[in-house]
Protein backbone atom coordinates (compact mmCIF):
# COMPACT_ATOMS: atom_id res chain seq x y z
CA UNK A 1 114.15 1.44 341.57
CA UNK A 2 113.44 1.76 337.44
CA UNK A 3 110.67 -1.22 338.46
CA UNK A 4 109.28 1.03 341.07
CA UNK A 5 108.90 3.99 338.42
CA UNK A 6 107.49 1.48 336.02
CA UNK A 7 104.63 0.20 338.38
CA UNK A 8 103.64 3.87 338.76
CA UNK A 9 103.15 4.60 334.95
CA UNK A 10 101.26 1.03 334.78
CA UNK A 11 99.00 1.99 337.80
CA UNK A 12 95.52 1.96 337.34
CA UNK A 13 95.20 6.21 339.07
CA UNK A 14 98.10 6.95 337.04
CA UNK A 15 96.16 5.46 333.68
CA UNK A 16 92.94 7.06 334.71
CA UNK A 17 94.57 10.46 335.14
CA UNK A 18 96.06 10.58 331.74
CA UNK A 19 93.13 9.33 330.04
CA UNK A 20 91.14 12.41 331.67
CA UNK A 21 93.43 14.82 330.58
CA UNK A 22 94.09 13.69 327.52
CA UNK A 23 90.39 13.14 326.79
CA UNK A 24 89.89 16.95 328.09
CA UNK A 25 92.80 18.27 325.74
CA UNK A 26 91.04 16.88 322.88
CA UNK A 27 87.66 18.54 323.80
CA UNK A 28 89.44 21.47 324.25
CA UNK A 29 91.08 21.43 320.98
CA UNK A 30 87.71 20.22 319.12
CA UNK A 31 85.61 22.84 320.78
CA UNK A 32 88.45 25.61 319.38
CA UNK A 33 88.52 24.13 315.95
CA UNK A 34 84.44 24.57 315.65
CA UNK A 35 84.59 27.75 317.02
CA UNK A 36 86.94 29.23 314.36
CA UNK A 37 85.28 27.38 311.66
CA UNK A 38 82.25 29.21 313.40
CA UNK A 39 84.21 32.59 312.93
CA UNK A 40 85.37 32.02 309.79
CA UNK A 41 82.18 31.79 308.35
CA UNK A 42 80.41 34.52 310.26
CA UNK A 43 82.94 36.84 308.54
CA UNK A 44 82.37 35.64 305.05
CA UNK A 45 78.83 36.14 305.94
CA UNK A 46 79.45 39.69 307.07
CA UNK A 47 81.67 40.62 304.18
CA UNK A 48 79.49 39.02 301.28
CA UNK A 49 76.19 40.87 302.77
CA UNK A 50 74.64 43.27 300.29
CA UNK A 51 76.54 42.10 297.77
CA UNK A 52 75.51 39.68 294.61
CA UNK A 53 77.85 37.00 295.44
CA UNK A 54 76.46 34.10 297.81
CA UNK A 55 77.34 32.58 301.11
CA UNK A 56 79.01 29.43 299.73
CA UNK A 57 79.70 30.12 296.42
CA UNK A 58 81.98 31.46 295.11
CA UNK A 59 84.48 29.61 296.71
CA UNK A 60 86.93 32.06 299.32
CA UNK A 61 89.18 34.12 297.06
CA UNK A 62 91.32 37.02 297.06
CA UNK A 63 90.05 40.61 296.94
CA UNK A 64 92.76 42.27 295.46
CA UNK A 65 94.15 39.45 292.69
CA UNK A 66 90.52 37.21 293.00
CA UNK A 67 92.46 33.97 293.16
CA UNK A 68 91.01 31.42 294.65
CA UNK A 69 92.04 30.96 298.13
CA UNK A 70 93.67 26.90 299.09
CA UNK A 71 91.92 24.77 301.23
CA UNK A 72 94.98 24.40 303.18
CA UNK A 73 95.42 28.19 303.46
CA UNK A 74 91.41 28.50 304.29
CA UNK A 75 91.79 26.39 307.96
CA UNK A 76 91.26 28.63 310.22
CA UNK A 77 93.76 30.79 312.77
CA UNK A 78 96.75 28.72 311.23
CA UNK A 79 96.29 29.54 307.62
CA UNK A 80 95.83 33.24 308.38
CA UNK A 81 99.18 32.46 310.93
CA UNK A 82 100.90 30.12 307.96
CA UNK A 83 100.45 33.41 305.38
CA UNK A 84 101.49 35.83 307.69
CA UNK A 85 98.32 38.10 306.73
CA UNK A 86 99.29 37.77 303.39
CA UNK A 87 97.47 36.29 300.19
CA UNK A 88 99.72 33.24 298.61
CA UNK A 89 99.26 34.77 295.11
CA UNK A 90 100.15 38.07 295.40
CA UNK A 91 101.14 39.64 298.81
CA UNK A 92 98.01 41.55 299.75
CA UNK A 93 97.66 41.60 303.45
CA UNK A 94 94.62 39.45 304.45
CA UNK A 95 92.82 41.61 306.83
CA UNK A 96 93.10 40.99 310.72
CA UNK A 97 89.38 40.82 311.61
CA UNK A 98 89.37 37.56 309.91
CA UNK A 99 91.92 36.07 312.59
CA UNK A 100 90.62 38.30 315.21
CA UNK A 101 87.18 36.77 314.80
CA UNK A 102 88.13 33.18 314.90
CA UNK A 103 90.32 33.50 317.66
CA UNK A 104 87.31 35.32 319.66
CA UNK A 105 84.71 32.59 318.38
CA UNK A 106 87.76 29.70 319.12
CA UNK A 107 87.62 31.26 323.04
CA UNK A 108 84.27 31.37 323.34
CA UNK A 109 83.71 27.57 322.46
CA UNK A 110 86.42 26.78 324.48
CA UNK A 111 84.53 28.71 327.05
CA UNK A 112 80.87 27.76 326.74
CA UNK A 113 82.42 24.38 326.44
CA UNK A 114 84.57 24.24 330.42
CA UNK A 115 81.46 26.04 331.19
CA UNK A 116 78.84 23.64 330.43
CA UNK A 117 77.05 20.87 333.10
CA UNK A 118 77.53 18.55 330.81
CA UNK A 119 81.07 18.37 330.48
């Protein structure tokens, strides 16, 4: 019997079926990691327009205590999730477009991506 179950986890459909899936879990998870990088970016762009300060630099920081924001804290969806909304430094609440946009931008990857022909 347990060498019957054993065959089927060894079997070459079995191993091919996994391998798919896992394969498309990882696109799936790629495509939603550029995509809120994508809208992370597009919202630093739209909050630093008309102002003096440039696209890359100065590095992410608070507005309300101007601390520099962690790297760790700066990944996007789970370090606005990890804070709670909040800055590290001193409690401000991080605003919710910033998650709002990377989760949108995340989904639409992840969309464009299934989407594609060439997936």
């Amino acid at each position: 019997m347990f060498l019957a179950q054993l065959d089927l986890f060894t079997s070459p459909k079995f191993q091919d079926q996994w391998l798919t899936t896992t394969l498309w879990f990882l696109v799936v998870i790629w495509l939603a990691t550029l995509g809120g990088c994508v809208g992370s970016f597009l919202t630093v762009v739209w909050d630093r327009r008309g102002t003096d300060r440039g696209i890359v630099f100065p590095p992410s920081q608070c507005d309300e205590c101007g601390h520099s924001i962690r790297w760790y804290h700066n990944i996007p969806i789970v370090g606005w999730l990890f804070l709670r909304g909040h800055c590290h430094d001193c409690g401000a609440p991080v605003p919710i477009k910033h998650l709002l946009a990377e989760i949108f931008f995340a989904g639409l990857f992840i969309a464009a991506g299934i989407l594609s022909p060439w997936l």
